[in-house]
N, C-alpha and C. Protein backbone atom coordinates (compact mmCIF):
# COMPACT_ATOMS: atom_id res chain seq x y z
N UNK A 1 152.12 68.51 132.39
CA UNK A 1 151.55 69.81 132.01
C UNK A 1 150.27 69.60 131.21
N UNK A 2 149.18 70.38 131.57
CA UNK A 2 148.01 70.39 130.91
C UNK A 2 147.92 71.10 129.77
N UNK A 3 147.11 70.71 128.58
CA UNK A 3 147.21 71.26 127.59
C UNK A 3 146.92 72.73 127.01
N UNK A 4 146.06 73.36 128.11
CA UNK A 4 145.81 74.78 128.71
C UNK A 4 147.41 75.37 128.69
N UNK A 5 148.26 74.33 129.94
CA UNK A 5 149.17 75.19 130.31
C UNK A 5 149.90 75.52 128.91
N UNK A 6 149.90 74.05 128.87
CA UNK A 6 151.28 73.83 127.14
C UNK A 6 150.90 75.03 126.24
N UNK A 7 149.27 75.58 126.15
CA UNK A 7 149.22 76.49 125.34
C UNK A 7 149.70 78.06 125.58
N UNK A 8 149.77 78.12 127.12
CA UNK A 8 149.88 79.19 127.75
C UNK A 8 151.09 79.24 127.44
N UNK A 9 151.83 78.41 128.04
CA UNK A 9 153.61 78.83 127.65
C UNK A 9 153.78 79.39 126.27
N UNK A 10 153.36 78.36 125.16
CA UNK A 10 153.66 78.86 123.69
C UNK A 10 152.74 80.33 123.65
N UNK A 11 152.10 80.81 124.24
CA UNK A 11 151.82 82.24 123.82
C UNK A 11 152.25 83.12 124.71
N UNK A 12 152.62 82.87 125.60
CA UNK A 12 153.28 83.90 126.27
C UNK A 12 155.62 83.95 126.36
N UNK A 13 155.31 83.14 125.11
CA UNK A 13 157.05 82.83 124.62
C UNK A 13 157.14 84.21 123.80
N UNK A 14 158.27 84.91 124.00
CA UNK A 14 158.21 86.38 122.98
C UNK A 14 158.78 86.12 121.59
N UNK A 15 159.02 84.59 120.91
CA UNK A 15 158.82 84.69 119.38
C UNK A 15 157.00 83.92 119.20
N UNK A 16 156.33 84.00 119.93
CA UNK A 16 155.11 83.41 119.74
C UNK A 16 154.16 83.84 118.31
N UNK A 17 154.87 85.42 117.94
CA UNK A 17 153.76 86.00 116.79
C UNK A 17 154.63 85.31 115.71
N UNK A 18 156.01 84.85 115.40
CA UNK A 18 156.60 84.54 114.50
C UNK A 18 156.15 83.15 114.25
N UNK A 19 156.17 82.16 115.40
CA UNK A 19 155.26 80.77 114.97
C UNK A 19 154.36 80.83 114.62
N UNK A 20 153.30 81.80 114.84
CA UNK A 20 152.28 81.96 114.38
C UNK A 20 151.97 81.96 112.70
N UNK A 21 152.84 82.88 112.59
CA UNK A 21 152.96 83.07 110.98
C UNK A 21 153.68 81.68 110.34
N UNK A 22 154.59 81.61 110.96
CA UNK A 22 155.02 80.18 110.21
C UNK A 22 153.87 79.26 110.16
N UNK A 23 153.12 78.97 111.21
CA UNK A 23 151.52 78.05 110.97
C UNK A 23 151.21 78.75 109.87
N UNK A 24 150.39 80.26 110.38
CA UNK A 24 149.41 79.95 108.60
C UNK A 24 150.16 80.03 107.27
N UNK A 25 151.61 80.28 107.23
CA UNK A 25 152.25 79.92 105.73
C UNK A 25 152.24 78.39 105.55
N UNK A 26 151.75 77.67 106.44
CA UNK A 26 152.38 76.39 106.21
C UNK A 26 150.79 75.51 105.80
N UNK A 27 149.92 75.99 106.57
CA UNK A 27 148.51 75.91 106.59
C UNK A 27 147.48 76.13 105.35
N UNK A 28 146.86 75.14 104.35
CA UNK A 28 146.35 75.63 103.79
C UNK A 28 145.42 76.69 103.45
N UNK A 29 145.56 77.13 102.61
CA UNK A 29 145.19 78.88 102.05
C UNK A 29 143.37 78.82 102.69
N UNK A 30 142.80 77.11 102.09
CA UNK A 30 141.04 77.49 102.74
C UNK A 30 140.56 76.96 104.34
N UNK A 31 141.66 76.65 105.22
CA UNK A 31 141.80 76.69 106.38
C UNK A 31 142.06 78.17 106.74
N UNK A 32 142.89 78.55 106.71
CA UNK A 32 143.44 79.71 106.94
C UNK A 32 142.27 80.89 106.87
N UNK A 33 141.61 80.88 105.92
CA UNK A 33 140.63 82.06 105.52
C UNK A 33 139.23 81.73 106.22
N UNK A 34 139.17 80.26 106.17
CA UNK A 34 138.00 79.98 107.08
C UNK A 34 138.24 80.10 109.08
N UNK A 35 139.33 80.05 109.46
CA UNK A 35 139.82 80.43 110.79
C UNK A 35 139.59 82.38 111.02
N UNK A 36 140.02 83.02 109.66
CA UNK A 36 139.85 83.83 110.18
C UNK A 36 138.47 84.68 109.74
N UNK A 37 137.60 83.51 108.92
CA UNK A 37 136.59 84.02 108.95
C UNK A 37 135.76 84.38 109.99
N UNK A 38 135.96 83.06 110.88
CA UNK A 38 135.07 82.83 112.29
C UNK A 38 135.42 83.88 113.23
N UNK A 39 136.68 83.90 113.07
CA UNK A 39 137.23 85.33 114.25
C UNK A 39 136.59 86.17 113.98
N UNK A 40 136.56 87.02 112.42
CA UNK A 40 135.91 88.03 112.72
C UNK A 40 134.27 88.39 112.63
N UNK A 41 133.73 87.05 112.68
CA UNK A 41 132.31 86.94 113.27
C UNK A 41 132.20 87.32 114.54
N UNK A 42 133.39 86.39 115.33
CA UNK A 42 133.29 85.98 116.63
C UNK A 42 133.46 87.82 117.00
N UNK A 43 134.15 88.49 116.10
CA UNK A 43 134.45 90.07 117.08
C UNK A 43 133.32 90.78 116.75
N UNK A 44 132.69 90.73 115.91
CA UNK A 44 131.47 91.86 115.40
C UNK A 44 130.64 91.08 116.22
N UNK A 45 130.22 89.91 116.40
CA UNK A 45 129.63 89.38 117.97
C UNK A 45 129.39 90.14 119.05
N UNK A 46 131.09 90.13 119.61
CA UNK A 46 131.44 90.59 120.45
C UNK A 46 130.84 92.09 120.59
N UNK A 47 131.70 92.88 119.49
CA UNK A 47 131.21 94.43 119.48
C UNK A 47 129.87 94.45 119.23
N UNK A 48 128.88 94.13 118.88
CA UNK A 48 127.85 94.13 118.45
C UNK A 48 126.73 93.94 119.87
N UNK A 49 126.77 92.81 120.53
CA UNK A 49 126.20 92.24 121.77
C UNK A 49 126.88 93.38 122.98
N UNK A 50 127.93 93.21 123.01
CA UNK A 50 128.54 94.43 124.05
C UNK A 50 127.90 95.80 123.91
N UNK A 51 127.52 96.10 122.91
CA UNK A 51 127.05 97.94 122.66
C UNK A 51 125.52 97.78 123.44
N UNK A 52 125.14 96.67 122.91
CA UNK A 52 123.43 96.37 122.76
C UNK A 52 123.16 96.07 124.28
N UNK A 53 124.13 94.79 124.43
CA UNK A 53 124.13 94.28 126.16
C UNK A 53 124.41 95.09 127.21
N UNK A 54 125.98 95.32 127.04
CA UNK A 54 126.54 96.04 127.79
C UNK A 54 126.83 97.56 128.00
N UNK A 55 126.27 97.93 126.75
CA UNK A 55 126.26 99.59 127.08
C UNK A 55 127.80 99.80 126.54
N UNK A 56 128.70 99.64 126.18
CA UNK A 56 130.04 99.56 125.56
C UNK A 56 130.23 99.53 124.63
N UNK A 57 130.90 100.82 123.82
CA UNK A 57 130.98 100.63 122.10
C UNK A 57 132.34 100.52 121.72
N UNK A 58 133.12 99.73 122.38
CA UNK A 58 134.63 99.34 121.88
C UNK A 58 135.04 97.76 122.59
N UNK A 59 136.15 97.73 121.56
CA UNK A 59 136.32 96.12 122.15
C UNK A 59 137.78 96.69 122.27
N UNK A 60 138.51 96.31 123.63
CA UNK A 60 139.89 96.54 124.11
C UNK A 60 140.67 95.13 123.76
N UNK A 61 141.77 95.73 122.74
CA UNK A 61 142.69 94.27 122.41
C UNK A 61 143.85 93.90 123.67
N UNK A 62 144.29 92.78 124.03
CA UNK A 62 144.90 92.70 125.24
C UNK A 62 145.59 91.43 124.99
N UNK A 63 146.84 90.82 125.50
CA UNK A 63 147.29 90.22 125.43
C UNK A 63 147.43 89.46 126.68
N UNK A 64 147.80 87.82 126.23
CA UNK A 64 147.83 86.70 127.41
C UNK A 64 148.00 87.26 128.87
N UNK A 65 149.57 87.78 128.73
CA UNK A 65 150.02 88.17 129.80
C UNK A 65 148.72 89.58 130.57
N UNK A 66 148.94 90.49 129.81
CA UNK A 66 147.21 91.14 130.36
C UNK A 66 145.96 90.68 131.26
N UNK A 67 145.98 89.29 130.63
CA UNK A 67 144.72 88.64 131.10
C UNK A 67 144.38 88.12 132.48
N UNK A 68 143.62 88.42 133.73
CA UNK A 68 144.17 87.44 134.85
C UNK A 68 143.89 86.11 134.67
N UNK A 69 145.32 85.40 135.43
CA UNK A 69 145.05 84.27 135.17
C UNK A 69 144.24 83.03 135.34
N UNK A 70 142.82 83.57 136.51
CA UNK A 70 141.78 82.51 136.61
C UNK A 70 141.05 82.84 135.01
N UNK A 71 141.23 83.85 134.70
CA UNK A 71 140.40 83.80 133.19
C UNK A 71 141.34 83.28 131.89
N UNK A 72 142.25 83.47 132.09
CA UNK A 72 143.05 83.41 131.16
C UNK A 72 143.14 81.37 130.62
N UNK A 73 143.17 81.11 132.37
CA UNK A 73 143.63 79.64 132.20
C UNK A 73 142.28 78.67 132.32
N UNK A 74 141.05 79.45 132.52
CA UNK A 74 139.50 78.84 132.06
C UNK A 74 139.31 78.56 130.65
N UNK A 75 139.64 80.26 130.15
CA UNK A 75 139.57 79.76 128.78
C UNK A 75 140.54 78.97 128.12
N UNK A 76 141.47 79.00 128.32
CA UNK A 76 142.07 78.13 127.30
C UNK A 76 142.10 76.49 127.82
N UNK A 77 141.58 76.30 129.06
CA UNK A 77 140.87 75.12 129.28
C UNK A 77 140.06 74.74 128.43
N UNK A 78 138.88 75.40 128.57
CA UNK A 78 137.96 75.35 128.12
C UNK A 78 138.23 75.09 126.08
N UNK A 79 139.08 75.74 126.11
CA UNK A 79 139.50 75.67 124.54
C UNK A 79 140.05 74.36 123.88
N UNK A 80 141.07 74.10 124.66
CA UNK A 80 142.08 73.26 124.09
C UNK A 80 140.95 71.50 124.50
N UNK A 81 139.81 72.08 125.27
CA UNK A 81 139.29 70.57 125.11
C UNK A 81 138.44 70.48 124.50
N UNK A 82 137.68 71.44 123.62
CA UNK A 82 136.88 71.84 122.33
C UNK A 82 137.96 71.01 121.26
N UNK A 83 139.39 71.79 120.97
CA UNK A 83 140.49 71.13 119.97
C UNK A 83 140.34 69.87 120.29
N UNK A 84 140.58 69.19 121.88
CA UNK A 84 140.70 67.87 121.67
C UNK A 84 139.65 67.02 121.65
N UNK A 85 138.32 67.67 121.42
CA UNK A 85 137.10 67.08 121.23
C UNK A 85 136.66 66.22 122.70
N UNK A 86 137.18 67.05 123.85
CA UNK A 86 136.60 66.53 125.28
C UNK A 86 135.32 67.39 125.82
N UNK A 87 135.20 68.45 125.03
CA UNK A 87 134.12 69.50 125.83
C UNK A 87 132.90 69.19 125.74
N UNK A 88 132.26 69.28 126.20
CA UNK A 88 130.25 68.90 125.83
C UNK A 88 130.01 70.28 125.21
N UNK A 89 128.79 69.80 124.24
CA UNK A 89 128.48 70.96 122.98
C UNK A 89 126.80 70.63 123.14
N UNK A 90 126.36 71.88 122.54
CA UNK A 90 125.22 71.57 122.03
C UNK A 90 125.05 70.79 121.31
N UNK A 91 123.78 70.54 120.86
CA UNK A 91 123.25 69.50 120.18
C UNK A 91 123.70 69.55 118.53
N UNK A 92 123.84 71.20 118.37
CA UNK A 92 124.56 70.89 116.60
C UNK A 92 126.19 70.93 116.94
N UNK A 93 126.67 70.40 117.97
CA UNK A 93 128.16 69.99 118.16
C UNK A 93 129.32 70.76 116.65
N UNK A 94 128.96 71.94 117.16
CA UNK A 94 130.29 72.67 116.35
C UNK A 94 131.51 71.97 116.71
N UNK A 95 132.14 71.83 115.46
CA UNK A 95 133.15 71.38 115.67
C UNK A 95 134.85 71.99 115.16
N UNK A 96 135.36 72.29 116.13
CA UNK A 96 136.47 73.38 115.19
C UNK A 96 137.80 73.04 114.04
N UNK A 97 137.22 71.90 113.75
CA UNK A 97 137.48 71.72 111.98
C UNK A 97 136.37 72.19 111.34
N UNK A 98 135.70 73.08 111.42
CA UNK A 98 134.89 74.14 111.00
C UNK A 98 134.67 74.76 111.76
N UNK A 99 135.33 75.95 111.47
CA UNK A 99 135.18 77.35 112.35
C UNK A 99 133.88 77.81 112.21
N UNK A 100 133.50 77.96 113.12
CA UNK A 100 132.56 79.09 113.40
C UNK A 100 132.62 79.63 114.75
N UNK A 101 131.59 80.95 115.23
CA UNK A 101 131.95 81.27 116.46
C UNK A 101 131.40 80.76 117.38
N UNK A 102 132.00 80.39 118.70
CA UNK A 102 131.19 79.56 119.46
C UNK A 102 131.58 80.24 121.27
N UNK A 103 130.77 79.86 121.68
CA UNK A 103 130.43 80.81 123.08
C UNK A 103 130.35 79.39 124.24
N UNK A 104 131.24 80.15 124.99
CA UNK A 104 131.59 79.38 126.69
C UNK A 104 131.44 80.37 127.39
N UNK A 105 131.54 79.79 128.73
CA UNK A 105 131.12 80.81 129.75
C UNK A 105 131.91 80.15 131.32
N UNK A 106 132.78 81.10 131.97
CA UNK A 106 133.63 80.80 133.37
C UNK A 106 132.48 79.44 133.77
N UNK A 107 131.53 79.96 134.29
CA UNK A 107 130.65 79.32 134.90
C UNK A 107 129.94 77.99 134.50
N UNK A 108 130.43 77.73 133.54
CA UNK A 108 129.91 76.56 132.60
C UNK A 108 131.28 75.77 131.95
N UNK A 109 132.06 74.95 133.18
CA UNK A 109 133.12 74.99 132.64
C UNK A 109 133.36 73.40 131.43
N UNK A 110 134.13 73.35 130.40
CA UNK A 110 134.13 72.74 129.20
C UNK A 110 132.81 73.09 128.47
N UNK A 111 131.93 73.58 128.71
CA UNK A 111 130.54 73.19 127.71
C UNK A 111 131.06 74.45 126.35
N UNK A 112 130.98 74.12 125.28
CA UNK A 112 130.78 75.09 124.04
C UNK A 112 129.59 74.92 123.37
N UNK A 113 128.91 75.92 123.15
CA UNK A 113 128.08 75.81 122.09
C UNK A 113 127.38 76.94 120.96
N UNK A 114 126.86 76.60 120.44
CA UNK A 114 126.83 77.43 118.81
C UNK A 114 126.36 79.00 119.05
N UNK A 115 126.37 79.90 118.16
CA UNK A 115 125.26 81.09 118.67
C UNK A 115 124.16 80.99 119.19
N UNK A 116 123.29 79.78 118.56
CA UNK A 116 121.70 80.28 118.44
C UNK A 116 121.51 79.03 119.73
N UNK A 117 122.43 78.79 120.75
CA UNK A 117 122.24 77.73 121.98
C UNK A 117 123.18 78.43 123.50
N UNK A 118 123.33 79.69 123.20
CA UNK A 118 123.68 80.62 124.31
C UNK A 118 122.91 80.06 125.73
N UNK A 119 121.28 80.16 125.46
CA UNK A 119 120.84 79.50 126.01
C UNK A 119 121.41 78.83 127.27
N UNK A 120 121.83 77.67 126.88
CA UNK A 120 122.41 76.58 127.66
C UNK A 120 123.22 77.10 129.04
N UNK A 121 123.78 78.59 128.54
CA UNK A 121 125.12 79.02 129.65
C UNK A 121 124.43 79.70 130.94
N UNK A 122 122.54 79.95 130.54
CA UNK A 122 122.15 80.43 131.52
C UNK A 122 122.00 79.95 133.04
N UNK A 123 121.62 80.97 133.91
CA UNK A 123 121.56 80.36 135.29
C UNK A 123 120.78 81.14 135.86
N UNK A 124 120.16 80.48 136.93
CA UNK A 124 118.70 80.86 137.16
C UNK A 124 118.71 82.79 137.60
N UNK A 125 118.01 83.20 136.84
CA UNK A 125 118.06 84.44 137.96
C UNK A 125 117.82 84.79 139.17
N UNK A 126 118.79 85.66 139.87
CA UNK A 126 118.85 85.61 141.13
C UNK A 126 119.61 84.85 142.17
N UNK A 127 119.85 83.40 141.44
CA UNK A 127 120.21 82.51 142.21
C UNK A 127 121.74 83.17 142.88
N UNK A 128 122.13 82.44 143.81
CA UNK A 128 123.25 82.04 144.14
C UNK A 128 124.28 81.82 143.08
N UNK A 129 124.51 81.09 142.78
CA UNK A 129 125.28 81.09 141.38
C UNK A 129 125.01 81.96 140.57
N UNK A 130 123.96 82.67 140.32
CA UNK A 130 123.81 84.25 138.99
C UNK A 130 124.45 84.94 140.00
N UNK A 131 124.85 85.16 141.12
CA UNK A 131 125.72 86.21 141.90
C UNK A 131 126.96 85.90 142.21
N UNK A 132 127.23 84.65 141.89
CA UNK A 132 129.09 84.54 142.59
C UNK A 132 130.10 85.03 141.62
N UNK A 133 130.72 85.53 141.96
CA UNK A 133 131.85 86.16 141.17
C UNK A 133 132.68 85.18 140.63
N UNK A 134 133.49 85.16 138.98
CA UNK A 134 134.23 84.07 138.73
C UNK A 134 135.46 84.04 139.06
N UNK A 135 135.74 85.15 139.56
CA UNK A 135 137.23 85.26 139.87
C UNK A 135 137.12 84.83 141.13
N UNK A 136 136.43 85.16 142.58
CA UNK A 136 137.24 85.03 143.91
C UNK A 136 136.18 84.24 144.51
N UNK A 137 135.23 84.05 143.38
CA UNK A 137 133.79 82.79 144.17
C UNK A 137 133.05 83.66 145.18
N UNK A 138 133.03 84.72 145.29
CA UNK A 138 131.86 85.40 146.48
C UNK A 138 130.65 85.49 145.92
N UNK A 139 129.68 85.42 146.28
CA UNK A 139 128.01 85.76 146.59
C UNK A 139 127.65 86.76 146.52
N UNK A 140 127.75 87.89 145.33
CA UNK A 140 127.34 89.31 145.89
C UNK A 140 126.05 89.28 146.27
N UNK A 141 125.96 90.65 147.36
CA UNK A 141 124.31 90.30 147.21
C UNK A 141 123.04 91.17 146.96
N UNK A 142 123.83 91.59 145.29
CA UNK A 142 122.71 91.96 144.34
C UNK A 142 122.85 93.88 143.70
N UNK A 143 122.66 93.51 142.67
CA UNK A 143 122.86 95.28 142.26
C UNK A 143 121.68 95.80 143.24
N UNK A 144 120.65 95.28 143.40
CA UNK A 144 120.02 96.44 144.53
C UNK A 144 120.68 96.60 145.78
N UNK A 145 121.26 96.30 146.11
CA UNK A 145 122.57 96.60 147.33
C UNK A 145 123.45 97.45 146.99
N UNK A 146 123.88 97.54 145.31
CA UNK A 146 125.14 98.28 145.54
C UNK A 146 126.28 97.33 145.20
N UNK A 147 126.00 95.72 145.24
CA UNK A 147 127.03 94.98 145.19
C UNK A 147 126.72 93.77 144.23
N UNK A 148 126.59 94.36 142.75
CA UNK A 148 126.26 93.50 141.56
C UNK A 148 127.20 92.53 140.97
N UNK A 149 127.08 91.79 140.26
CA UNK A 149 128.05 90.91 139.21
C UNK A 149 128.02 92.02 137.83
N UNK A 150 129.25 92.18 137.60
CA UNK A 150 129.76 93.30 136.20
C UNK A 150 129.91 92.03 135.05
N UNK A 151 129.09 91.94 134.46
CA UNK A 151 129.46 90.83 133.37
C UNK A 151 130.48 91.55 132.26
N UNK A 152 131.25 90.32 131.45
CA UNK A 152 132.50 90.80 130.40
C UNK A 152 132.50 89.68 129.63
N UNK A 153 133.71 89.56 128.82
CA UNK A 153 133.53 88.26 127.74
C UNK A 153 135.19 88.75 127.26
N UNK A 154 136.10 87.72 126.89
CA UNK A 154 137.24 87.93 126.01
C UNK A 154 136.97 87.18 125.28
N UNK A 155 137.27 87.79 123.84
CA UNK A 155 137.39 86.61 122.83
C UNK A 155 139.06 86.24 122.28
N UNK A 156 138.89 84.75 121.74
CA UNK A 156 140.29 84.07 121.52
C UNK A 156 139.75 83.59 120.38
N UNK A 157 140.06 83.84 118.93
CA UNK A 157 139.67 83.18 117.57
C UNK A 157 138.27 83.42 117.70
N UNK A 158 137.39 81.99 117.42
CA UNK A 158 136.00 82.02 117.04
C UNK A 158 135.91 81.79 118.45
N UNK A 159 136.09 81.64 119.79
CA UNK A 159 135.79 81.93 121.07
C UNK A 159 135.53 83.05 121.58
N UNK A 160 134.34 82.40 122.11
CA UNK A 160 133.56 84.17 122.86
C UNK A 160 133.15 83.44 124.46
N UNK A 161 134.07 83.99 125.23
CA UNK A 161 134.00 83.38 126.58
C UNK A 161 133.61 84.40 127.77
N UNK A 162 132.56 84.00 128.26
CA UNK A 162 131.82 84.58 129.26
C UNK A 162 132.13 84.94 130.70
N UNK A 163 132.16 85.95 131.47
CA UNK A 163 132.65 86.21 132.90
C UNK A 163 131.30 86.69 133.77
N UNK A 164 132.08 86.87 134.64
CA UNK A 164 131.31 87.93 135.29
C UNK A 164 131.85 88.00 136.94
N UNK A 165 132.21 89.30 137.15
CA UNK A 165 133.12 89.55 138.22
C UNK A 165 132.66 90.72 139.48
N UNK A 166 132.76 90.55 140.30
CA UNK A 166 132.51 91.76 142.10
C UNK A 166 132.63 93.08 141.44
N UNK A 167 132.54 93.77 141.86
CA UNK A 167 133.31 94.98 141.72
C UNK A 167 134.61 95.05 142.33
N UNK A 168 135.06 94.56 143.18
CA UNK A 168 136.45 94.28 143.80
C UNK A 168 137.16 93.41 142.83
N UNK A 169 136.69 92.74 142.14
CA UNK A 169 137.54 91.45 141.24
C UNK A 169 137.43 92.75 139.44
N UNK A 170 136.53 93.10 139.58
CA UNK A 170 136.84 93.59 138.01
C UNK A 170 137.62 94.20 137.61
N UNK A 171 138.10 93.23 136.56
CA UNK A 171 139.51 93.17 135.63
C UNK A 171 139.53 94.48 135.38
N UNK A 172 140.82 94.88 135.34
CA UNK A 172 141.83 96.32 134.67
C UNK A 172 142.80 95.78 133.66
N UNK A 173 141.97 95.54 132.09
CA UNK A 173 142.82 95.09 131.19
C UNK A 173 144.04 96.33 130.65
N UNK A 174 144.65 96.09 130.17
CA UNK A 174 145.88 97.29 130.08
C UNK A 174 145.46 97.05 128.28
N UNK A 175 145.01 98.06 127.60
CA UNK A 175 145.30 98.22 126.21
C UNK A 175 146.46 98.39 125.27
N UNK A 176 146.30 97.15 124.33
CA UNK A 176 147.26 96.79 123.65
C UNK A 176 147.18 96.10 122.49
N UNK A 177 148.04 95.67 121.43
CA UNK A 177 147.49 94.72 120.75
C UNK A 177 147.85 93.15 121.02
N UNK A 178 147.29 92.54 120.81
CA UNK A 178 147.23 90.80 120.60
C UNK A 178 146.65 89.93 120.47
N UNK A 179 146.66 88.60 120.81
CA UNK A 179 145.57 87.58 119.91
C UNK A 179 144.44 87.05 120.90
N UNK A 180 144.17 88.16 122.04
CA UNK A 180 142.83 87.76 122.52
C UNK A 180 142.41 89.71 122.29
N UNK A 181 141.13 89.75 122.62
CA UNK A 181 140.28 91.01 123.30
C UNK A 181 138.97 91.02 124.31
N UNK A 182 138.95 92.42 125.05
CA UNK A 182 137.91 91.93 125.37
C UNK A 182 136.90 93.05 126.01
N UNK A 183 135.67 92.74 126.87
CA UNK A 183 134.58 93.67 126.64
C UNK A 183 134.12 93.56 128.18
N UNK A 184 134.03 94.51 129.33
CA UNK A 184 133.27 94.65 130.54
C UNK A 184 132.76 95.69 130.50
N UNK A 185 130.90 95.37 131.45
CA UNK A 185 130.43 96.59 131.04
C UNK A 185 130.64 97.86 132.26
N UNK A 186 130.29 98.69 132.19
CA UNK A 186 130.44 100.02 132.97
C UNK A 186 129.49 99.68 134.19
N UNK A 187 129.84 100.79 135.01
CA UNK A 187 129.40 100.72 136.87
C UNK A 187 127.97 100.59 136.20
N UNK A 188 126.65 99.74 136.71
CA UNK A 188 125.07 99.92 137.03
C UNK A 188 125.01 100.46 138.44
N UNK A 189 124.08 101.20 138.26
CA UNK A 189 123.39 102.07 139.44
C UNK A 189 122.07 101.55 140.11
N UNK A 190 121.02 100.69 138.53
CA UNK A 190 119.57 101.00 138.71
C UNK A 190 119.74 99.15 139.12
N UNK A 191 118.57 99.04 139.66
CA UNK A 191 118.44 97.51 140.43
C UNK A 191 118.49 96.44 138.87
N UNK A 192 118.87 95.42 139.01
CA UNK A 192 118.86 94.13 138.03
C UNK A 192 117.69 94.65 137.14
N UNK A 193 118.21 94.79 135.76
CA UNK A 193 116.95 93.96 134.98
C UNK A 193 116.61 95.98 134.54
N UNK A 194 116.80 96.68 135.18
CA UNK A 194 115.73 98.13 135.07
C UNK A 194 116.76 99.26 133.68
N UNK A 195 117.73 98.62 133.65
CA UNK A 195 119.07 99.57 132.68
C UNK A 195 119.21 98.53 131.48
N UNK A 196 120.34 99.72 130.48
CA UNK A 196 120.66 98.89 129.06
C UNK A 196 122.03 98.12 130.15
N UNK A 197 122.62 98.29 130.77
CA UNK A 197 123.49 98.06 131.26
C UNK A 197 123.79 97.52 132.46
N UNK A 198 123.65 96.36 133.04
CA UNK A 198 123.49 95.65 134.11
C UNK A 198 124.64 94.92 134.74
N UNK A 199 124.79 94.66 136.14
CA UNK A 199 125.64 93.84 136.46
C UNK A 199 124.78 92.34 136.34
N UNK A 200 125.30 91.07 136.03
CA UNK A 200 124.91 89.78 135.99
C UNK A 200 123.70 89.58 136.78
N UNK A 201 122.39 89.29 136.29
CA UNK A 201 121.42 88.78 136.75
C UNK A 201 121.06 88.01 135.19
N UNK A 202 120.67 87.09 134.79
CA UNK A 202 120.21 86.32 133.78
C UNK A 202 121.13 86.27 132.97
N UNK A 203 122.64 85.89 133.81
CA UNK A 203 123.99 85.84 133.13
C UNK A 203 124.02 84.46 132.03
N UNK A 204 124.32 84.91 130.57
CA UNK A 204 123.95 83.89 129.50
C UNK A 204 123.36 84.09 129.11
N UNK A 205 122.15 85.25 129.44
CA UNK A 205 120.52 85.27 128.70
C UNK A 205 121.04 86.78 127.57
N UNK A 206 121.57 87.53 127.81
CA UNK A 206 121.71 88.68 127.50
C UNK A 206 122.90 88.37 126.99
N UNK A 207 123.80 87.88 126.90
CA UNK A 207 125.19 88.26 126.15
C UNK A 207 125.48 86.74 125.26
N UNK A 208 126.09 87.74 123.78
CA UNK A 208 126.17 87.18 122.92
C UNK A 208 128.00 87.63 122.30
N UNK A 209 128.58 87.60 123.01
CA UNK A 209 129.81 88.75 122.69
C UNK A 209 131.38 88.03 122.27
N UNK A 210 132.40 88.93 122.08
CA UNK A 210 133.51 88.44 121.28
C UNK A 210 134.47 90.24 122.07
N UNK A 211 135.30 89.82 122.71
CA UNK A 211 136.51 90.59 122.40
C UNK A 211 135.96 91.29 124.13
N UNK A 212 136.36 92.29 124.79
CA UNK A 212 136.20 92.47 126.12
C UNK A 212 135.59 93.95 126.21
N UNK A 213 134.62 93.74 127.21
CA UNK A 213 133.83 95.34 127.11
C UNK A 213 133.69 95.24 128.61
């Protein structure tokens, strides 16, 4: 079992919120406050970039099971090899024995890196890859068609993890509470690039986010 999965099981176990708490009683008091400092960077991120980016002024809380599972089991890929110090980082290599918030993206799979190196997650505009969907891998071809990439982001702690999905693939999170959220933006009409609110063209360049819009 991969360490993704191992994590998946323990959060989708129904005493999972009670271990939880047993960690941070057990966890020192300036760990603890610094973990959840980063989170709630990582969500005013989120809400903050989503309103601005995505045209969306709420972040929907959602739980594991909620999540589909090509996203669900990216990110916490993507996560648990940040913990085990396998992921490639930017150059100021955050490291999560110091929290802070840090941003991945489907499409960029293991890479983490800091706020101010978003940068890195971009992909060319237009390309082929700025149009494939992360869920079912298709090619749309292009909000001036009618058939854009809907970009989104869930956040998990100081993780702010990047999507972007068809209109046939975009997620129907069910609202609720738990220890991820997250942000997709609303239908675009006007061609790439012309609205506050776009489907994926300069996916990485524009979003800076935490929690799901």
């Amino acid at each position: 079992m991969t360490p993704a999965l191992a994590l998946e099981a323990v959060m989708t176990h129904p005493r999972y919120g009670e271990l939880i708490e047993q960690l941070r009683a057990l966890a020192p008091t300036h760990v603890v406050d610094q973990v959840d400092a980063a989170t709630a960077d990582a969500l005013h991120i989120t809400t903050t970039t989503g309103r601005h980016a995505l045209g969306v002024d709420h972040v929907t809380p959602t739980t594991v099971e909620q999540t589909p599972g090509w996203l669900r089991l990216g990110l916490l890929d993507t996560f648990t090899a940040w913990l085990a110090g396998k992921a490639s980082t930017c150059r100021h290599a955050p490291d999560p024995h110091r929290p802070q918030p840090v941003i991945a993206a489907a499409w960029r799979p293991g890479v983490i890196t800091c706020g101010q190196c978003i940068h890195l997650t971009a992909l060319p505009r237009g390309s082929d890859r700025d149009r494939t969907c992360d869920a079912c891998g298709r090619v749309c071809a292009g909000v001036e068609h009618g058939d854009g990439i809907y970009p989104g982001m869930v956040q998990f702690g100081p993780l702010i993890y990047h999507y972007g999905t068809c209109g046939d693939c975009r997620s129907a999170f069910t609202t609720d509470t738990g220890p991820t959220s997250a942000t997709e933006s609303a239908q675009q009409r006007q061609p790439r690039g012309a609205g506050r609110v776009r489907p994926r063209g300069q996916r990485g360049r524009g979003r800076g986010k935490g929690g799901r819009r």
